[in-house]
N, C-alpha and C. Protein backbone atom coordinates (compact mmCIF):
# COMPACT_ATOMS: atom_id res chain seq x y z
N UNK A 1 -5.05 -21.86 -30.61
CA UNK A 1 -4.95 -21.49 -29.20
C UNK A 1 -4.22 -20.16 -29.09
N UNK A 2 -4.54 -19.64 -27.89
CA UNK A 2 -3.95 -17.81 -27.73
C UNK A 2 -2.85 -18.07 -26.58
N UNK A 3 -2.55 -17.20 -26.66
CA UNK A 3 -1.20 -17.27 -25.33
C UNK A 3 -1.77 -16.19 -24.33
N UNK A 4 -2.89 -15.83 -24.17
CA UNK A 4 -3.83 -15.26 -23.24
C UNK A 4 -4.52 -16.34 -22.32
N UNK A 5 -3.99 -16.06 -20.87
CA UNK A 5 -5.13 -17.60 -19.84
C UNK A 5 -5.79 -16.85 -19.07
N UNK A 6 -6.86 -17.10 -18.50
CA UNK A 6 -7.73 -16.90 -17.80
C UNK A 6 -7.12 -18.00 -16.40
N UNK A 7 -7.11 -17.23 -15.26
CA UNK A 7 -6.55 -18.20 -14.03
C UNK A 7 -7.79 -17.53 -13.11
N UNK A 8 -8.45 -19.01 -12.52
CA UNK A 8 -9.02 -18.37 -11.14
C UNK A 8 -9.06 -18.93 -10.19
N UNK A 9 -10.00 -18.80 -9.38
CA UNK A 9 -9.56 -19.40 -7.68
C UNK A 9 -8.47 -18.77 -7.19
N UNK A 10 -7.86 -18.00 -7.39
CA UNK A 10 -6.90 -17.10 -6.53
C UNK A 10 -7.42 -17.00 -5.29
N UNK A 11 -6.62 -17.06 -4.43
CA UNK A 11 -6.16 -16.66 -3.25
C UNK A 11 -6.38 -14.59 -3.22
N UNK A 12 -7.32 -14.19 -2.36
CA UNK A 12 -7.26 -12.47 -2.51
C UNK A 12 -6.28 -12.01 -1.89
N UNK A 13 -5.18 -12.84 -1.32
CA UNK A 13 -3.82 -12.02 -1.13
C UNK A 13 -2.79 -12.21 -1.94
N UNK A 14 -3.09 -12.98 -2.86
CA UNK A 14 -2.33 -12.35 -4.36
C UNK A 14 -1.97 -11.53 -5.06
N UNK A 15 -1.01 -11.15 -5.59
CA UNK A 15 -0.30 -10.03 -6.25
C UNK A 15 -0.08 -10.80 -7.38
N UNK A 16 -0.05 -9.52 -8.32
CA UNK A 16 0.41 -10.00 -9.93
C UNK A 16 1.82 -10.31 -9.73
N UNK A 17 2.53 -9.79 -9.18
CA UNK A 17 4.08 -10.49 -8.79
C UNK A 17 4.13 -12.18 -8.75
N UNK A 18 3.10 -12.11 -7.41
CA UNK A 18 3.73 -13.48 -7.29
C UNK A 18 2.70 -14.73 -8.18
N UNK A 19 1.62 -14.05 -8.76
CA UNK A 19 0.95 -14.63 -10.21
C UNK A 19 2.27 -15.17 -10.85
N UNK A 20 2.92 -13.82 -11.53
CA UNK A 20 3.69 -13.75 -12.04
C UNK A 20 5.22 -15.20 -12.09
N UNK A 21 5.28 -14.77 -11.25
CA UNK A 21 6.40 -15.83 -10.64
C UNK A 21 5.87 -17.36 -10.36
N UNK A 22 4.53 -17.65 -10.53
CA UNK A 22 3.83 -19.24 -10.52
C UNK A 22 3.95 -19.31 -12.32
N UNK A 23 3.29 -18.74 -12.67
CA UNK A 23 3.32 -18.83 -13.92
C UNK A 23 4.97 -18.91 -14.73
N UNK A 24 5.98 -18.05 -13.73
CA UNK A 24 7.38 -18.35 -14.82
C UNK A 24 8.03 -19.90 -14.75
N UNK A 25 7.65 -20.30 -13.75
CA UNK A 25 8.34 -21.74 -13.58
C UNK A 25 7.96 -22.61 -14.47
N UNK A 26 6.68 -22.32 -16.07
CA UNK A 26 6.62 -23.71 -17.12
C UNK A 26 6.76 -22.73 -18.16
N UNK A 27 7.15 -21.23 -18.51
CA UNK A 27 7.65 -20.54 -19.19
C UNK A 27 7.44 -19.02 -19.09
N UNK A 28 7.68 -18.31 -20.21
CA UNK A 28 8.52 -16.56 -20.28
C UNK A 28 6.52 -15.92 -19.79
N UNK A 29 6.78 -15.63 -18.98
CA UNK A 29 5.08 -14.56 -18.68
C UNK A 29 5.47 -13.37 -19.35
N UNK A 30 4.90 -12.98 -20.18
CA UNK A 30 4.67 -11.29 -21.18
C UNK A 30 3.69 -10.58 -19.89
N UNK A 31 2.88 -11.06 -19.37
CA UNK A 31 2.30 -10.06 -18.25
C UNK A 31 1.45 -11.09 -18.14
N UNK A 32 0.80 -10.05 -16.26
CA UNK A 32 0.01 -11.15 -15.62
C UNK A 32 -0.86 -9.92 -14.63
N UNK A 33 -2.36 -10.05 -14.77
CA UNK A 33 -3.02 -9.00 -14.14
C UNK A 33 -4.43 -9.48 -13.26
N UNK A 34 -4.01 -9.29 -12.14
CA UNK A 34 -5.58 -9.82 -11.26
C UNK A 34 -6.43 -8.71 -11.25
N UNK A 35 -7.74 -8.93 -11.66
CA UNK A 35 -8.99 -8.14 -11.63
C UNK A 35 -9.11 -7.74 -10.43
N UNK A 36 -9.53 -6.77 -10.11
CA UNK A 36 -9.74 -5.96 -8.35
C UNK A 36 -11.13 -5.58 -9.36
N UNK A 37 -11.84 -5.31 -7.76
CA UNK A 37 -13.20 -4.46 -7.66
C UNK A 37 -12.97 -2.98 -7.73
N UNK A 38 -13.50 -2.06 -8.72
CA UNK A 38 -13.09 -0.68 -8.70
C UNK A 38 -13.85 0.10 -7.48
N UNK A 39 -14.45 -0.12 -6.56
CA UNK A 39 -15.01 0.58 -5.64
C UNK A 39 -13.56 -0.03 -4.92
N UNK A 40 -13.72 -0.94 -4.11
CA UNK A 40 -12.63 -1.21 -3.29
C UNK A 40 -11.28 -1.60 -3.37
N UNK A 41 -11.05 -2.17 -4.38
CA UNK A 41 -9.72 -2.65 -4.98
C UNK A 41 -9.17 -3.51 -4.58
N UNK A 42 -10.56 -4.44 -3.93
CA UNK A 42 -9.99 -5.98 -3.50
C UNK A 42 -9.85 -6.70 -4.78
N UNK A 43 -8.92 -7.88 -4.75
CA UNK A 43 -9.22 -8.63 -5.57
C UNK A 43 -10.70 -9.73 -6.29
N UNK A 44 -11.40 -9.70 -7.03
CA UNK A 44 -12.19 -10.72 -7.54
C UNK A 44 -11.98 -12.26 -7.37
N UNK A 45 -10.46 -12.34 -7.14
CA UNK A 45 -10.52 -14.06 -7.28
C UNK A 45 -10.17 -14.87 -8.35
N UNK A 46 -9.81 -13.67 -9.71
CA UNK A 46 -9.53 -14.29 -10.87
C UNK A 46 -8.75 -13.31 -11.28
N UNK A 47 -7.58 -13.60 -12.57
CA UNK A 47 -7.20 -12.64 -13.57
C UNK A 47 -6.65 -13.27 -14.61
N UNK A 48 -5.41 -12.62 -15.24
CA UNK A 48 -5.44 -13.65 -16.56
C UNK A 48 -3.79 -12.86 -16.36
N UNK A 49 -3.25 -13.92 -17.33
CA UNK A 49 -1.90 -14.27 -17.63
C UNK A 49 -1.34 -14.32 -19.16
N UNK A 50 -0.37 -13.52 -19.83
CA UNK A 50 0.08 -13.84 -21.12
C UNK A 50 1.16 -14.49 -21.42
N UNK A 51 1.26 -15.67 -21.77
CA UNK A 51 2.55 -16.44 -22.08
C UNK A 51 3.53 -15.84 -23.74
N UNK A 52 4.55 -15.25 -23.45
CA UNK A 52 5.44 -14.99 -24.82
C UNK A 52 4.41 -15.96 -25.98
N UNK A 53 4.35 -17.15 -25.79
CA UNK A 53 3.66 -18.16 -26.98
C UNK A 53 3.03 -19.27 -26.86
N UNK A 54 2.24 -19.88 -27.94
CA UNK A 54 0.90 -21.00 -27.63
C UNK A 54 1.40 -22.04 -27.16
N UNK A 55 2.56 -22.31 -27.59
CA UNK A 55 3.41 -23.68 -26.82
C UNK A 55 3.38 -23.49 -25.37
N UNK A 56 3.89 -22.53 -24.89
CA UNK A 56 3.74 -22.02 -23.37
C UNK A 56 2.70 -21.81 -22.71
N UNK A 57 1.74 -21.53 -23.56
CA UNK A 57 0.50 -21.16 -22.84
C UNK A 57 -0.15 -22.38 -22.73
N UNK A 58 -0.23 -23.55 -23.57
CA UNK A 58 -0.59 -24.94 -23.86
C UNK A 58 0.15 -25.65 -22.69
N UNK A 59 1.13 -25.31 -22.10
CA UNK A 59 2.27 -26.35 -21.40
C UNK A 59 1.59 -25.98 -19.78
N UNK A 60 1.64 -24.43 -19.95
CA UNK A 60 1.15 -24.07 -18.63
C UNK A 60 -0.59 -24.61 -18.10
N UNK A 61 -1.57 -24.72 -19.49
CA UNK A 61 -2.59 -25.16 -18.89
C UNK A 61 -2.26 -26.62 -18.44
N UNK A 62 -1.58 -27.54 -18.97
CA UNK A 62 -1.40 -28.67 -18.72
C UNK A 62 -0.74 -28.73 -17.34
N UNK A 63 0.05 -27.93 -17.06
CA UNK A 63 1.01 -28.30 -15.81
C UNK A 63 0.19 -27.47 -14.53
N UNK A 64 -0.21 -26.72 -14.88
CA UNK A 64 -1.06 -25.45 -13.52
C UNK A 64 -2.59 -25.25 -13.31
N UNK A 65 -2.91 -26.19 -13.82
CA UNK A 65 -4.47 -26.05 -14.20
C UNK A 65 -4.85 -27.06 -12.36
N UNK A 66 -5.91 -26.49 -11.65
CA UNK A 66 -5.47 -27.39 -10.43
C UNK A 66 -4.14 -27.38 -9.39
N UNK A 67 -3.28 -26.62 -9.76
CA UNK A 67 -2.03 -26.61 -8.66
C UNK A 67 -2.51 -25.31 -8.09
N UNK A 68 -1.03 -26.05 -6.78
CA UNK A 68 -1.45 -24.97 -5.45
C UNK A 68 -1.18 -23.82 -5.44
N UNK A 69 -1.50 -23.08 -5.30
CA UNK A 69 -1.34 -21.68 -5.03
C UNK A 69 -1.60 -20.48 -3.63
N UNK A 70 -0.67 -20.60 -3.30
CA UNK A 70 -0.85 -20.02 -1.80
C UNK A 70 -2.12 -20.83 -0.95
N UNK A 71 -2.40 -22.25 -1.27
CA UNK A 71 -3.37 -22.81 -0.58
C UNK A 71 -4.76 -22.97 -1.18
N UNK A 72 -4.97 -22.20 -2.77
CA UNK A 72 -5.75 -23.01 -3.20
C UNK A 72 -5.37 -23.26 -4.54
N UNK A 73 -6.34 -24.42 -5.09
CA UNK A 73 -6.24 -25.38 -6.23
C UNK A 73 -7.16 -24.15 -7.85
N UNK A 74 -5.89 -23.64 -8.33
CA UNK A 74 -6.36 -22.26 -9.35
C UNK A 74 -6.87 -23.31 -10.36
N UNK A 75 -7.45 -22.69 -11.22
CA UNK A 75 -8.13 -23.35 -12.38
C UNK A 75 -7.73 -22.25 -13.44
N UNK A 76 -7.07 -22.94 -14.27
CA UNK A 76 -6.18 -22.38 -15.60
C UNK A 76 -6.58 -22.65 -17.12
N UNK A 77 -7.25 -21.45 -18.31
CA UNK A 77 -7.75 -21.87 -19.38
C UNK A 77 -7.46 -21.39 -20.09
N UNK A 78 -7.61 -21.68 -21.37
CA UNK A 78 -7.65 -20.35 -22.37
C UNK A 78 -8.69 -19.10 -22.59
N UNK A 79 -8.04 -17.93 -22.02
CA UNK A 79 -9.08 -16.83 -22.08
C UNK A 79 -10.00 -16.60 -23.39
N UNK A 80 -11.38 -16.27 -22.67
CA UNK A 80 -12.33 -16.00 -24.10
C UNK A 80 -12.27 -14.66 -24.38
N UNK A 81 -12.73 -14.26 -25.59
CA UNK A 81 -12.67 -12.95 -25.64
C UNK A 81 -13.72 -12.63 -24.85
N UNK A 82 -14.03 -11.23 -24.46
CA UNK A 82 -14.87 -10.90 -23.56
C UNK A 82 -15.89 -10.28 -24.40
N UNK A 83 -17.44 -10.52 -23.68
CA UNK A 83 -18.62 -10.70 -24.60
C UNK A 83 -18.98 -9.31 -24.40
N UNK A 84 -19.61 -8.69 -25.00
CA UNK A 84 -20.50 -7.15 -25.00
C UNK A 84 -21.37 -7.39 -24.03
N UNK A 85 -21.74 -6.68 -22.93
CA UNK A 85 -22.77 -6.24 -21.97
C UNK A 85 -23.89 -6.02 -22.52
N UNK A 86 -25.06 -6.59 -21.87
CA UNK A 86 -26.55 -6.16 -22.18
C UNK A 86 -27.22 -5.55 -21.19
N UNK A 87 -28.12 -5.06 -21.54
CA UNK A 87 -29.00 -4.23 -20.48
C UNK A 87 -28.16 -2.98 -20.40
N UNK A 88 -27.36 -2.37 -20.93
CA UNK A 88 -26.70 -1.13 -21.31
C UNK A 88 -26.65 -0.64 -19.69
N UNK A 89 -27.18 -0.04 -18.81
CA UNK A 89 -26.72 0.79 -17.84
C UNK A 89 -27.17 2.49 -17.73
N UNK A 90 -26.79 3.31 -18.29
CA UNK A 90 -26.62 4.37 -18.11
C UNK A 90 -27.69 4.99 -17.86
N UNK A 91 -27.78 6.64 -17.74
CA UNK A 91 -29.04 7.05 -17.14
C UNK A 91 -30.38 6.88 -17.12
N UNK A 92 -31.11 7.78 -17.58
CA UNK A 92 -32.44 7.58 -17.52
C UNK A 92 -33.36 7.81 -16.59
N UNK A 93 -34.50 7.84 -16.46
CA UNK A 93 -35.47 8.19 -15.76
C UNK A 93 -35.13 7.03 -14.58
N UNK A 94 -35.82 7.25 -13.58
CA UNK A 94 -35.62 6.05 -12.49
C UNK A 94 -36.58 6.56 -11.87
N UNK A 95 -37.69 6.41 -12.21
CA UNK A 95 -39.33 6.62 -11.31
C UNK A 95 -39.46 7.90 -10.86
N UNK A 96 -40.82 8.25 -10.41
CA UNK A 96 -40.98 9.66 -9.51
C UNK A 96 -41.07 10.66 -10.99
N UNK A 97 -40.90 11.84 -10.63
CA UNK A 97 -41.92 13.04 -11.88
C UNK A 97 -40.08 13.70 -12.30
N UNK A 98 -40.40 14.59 -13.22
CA UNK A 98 -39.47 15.06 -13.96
C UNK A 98 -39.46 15.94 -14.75
């Protein structure tokens, strides 16, 4: 197990602060970061959390997984690593002459 969590169902008037401060009450948070949308810089609804260690990070899924959080019920895991993107993106032709 990693001491990296994945938390979601956030509340979008959440701050990594007060992430922060849910997460210190079952042990030491090394950092805690909610995903925002880069056009607007609302929050997504999810981010992730690092516990100092696996004991902590193990204690916290057990104790916070489902608790309240500013009114809703977060869902707390162990983060996956994040997968490579397909369908690549970048330029290219996009119809019409050239």
């Amino acid at each position: 197990m990693g001491n990296k969590l994945f938390v979601g169902n956030l509340p979008f008037a959440a701050t990594e602060e007060t992430l922060k401060q849910h997460f210190a009450q079952v042990g030491n948070v090394t950092s805690a970061k909610i995903i925002t949308d880069r056009n607007t810089g609302r929050s997504k609804g999810f981010g992730f959390v690092e516990m100092s260690n696996d004991e902590e990070a193990a204690n916290a899924i057990a104790r916070l997984n489902g608790s309240d959080f500013s009114g809703r019920n977060i869902s707390v895991s162990e983060a996956r690593p994040m997968q490579p993107r397909e369908g690549g993106g970048g330029g290219g032709a996009r119809g019409g002459r050239y």
